[in-house]
N, C-alpha and C. Protein backbone atom coordinates (compact mmCIF):
# COMPACT_ATOMS: atom_id res chain seq x y z
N UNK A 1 -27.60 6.33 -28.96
CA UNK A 1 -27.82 7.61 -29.59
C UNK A 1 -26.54 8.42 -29.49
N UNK A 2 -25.95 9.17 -30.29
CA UNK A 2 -25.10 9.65 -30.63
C UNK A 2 -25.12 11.21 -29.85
N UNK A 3 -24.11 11.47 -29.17
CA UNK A 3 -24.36 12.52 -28.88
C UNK A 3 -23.76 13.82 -29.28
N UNK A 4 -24.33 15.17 -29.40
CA UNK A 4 -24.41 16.08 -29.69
C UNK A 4 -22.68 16.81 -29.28
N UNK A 5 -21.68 17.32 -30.12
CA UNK A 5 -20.66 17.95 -29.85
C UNK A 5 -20.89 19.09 -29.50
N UNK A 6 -20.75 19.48 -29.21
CA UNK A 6 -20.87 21.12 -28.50
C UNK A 6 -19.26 22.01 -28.36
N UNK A 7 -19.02 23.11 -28.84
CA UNK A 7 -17.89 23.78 -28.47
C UNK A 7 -17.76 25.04 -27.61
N UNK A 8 -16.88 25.09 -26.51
CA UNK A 8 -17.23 25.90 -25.59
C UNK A 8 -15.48 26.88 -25.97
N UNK A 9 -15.81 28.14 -25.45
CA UNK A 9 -14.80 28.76 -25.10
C UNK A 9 -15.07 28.87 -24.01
N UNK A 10 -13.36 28.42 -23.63
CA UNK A 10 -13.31 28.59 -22.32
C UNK A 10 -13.84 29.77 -20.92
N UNK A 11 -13.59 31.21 -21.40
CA UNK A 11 -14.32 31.52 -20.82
C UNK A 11 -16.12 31.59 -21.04
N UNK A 12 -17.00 30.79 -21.68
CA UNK A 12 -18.13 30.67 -21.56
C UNK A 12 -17.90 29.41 -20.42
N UNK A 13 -17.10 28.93 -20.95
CA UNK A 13 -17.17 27.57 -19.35
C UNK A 13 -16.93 28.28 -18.02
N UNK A 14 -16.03 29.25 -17.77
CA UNK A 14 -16.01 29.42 -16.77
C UNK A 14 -17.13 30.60 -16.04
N UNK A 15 -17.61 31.09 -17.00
CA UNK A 15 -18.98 31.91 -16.60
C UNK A 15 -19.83 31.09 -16.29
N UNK A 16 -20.10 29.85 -16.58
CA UNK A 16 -21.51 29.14 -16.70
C UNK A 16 -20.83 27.44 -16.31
N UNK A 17 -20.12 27.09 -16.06
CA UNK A 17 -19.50 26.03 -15.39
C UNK A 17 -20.45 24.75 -15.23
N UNK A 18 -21.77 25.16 -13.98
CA UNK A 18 -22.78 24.28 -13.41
C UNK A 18 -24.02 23.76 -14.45
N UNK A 19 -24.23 25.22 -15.78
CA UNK A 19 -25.19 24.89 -16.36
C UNK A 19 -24.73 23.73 -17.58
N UNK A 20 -23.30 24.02 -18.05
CA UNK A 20 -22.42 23.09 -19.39
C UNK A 20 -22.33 21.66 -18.37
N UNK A 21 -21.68 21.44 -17.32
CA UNK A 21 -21.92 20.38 -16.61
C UNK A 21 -22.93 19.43 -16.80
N UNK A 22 -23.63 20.05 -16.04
CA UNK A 22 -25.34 19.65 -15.96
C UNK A 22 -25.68 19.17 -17.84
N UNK A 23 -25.42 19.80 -18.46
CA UNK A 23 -25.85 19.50 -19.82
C UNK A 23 -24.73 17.76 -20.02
N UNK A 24 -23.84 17.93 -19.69
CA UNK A 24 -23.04 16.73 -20.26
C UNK A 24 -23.69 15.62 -19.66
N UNK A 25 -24.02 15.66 -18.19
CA UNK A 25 -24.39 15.11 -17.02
C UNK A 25 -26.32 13.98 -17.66
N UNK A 26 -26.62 14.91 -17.92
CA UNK A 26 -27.77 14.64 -18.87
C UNK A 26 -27.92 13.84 -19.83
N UNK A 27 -26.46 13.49 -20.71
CA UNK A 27 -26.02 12.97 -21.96
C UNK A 27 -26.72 13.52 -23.11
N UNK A 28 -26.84 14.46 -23.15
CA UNK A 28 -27.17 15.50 -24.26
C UNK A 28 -26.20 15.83 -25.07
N UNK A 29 -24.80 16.05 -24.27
CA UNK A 29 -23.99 16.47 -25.62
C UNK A 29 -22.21 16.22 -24.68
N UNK A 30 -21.45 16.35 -25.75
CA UNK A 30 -20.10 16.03 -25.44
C UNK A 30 -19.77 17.55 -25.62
N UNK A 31 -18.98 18.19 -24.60
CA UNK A 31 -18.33 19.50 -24.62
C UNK A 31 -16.82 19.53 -25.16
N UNK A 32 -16.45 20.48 -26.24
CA UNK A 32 -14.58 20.36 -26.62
C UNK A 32 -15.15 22.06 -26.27
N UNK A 33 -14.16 21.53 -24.99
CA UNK A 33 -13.39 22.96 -24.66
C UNK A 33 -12.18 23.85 -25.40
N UNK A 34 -12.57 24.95 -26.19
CA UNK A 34 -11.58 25.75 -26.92
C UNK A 34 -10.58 27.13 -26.17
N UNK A 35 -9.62 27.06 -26.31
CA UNK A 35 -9.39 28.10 -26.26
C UNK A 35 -8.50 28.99 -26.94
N UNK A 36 -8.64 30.17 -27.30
CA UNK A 36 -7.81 30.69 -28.46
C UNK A 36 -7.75 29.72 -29.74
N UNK A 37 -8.84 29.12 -29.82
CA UNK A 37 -8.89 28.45 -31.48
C UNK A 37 -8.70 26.85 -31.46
N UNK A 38 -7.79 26.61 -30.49
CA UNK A 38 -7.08 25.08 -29.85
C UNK A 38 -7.79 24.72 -29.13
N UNK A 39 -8.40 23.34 -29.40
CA UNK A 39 -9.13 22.12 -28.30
C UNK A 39 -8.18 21.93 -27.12
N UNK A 40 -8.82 21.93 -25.71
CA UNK A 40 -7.72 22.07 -24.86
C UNK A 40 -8.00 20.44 -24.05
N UNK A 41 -9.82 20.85 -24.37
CA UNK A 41 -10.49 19.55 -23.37
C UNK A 41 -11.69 19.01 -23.75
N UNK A 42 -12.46 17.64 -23.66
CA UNK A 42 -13.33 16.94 -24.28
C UNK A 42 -14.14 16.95 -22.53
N UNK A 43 -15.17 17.19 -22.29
CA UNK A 43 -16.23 16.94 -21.44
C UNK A 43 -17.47 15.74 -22.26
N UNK A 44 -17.39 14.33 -21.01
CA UNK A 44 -18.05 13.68 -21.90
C UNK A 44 -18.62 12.58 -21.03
N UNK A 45 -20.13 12.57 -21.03
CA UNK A 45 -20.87 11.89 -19.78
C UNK A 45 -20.06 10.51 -19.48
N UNK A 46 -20.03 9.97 -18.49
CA UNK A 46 -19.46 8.63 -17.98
C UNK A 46 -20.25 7.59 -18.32
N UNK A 47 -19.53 6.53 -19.01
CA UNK A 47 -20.38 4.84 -19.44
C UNK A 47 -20.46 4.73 -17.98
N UNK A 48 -21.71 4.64 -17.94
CA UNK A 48 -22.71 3.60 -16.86
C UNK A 48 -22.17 2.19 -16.63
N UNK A 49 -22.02 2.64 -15.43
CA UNK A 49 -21.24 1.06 -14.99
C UNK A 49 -22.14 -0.24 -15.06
N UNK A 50 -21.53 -1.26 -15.51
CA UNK A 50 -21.97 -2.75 -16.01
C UNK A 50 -21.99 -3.48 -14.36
N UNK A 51 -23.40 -3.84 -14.37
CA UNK A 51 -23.39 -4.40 -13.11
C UNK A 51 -23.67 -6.12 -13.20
N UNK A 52 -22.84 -6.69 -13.25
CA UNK A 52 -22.44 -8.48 -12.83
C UNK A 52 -23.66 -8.73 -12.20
N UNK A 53 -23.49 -10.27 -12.60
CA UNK A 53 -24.86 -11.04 -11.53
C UNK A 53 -24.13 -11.12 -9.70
N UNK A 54 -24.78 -11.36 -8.94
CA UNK A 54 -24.09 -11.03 -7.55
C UNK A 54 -24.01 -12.77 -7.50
N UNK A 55 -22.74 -12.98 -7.03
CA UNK A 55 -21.98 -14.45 -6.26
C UNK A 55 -22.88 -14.97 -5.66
N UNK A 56 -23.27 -16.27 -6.14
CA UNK A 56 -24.19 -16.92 -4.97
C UNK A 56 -23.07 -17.67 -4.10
N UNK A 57 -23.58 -18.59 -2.63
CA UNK A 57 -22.96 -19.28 -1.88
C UNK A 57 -22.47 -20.55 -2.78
N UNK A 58 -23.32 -20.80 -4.04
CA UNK A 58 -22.57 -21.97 -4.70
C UNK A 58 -21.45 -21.96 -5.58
N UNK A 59 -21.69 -20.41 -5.93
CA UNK A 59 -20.54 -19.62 -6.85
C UNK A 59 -19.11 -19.80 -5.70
N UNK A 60 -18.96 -19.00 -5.10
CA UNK A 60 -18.08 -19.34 -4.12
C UNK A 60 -17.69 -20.72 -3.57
N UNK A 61 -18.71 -21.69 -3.12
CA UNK A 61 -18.12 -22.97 -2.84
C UNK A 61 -17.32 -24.04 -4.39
N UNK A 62 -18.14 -23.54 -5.60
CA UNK A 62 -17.10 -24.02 -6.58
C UNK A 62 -15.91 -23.46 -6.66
N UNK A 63 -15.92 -22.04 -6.47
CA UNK A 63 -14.25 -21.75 -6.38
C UNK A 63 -13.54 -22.32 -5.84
N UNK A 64 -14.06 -22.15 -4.71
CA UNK A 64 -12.87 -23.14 -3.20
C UNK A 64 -12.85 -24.16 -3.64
N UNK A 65 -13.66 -25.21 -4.25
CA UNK A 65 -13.31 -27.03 -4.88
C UNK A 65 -12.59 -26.64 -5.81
N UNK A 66 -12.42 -25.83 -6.59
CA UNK A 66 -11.40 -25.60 -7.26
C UNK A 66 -10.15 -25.43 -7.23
N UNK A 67 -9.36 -24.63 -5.68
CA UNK A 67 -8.46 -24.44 -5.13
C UNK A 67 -7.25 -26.08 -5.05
N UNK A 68 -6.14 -25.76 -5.80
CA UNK A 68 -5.23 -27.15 -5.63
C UNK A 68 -5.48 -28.13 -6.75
N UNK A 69 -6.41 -27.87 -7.79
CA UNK A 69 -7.19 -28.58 -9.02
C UNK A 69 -5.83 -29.57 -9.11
N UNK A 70 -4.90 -28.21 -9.65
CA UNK A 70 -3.50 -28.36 -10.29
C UNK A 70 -2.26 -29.36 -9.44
N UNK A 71 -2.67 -29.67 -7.94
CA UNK A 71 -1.68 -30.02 -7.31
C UNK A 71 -1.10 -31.27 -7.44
N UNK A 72 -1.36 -32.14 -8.35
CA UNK A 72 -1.22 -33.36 -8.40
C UNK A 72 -0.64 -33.63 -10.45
N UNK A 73 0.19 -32.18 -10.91
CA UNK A 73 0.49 -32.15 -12.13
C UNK A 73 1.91 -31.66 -11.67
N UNK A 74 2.57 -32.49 -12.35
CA UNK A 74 3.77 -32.67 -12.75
C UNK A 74 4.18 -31.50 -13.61
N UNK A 75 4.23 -30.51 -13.62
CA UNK A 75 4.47 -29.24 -14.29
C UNK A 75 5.73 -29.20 -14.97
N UNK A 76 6.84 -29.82 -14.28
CA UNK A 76 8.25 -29.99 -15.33
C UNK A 76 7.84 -30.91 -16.26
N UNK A 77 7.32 -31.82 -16.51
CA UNK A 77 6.59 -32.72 -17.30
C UNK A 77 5.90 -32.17 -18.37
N UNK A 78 4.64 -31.38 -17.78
CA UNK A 78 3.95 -30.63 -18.57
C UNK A 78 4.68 -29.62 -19.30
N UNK A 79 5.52 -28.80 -18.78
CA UNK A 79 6.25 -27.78 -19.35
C UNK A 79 6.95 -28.43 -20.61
N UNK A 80 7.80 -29.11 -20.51
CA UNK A 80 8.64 -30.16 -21.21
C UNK A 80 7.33 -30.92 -22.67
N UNK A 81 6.22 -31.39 -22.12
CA UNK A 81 5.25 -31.54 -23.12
C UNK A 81 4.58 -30.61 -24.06
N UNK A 82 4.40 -29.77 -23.65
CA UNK A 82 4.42 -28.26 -24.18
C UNK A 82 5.23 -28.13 -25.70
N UNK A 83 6.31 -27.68 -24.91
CA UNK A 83 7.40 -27.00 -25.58
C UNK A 83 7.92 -28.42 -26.78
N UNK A 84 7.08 -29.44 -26.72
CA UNK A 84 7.92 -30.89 -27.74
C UNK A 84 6.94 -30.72 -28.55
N UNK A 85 5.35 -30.24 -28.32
CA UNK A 85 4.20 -30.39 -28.75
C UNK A 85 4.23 -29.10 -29.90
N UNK A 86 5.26 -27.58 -29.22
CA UNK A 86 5.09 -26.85 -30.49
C UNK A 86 6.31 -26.91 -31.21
N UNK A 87 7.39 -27.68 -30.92
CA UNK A 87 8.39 -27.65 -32.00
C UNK A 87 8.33 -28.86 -32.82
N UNK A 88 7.45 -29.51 -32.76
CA UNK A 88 6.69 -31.00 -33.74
C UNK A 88 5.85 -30.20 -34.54
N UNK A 89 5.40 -29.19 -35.16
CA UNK A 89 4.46 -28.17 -35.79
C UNK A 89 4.74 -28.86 -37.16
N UNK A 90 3.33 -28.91 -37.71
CA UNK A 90 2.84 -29.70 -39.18
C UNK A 90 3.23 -28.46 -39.90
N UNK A 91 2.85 -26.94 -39.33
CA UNK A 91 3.02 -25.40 -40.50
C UNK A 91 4.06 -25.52 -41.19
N UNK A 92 3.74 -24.89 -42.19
CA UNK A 92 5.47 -24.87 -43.07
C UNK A 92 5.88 -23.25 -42.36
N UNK A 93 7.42 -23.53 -42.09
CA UNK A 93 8.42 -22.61 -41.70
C UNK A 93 7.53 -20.71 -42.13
N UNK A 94 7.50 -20.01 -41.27
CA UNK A 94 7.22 -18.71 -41.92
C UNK A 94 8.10 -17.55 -41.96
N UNK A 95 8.65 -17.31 -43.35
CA UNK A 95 9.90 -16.65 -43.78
C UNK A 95 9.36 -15.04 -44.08
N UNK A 96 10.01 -14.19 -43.29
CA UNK A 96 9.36 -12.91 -43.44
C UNK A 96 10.45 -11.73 -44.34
């Protein structure tokens, strides 16, 4: 749901501070703070934090079997395979 803009002059914010709060707080409406005619500031409820599934003990023991996967790769090799693999490219040349 889309929420409601609201425009405050600044001093209405600072007369009433707890009640404009409380309204954003609610997700009722997004506050643009004005003053003298100029947007100075956007008041605007916080995205609700995304809460992950929690790590089981098996989650964690696959990590650790995972640890060193790599240790037995020849990486100058690989690097070197790489770099032969993209300058052999089937694309035709791209001329800008």
């Amino acid at each position: 749901m889309p929420h409601a803009v609201v425009r405050v002059p600044i001093q209405e914010l600072a007369s009433d501070l707890e009640r404009i709060f409380d309204r954003v707080a609610q997700g009722e409406s997004v506050i643009v703070i004005d003053r003298a005619g100029e947007d100075v500031a956007i008041v605007k409820p916080m995205r609700a934090r995304r809460r992950g599934r929690r790590k089981t003990a098996a989650d964690r023991a696959a990590f650790r079997s995972a640890a060193g996967g790599w240790a037995d790769v020849d990486t100058d090799a690989l690097v070197e395979t790489l770099y032969e693999s993209r300058s052999q490219s089937s694309r035709p040349p791209v001329n800008l």
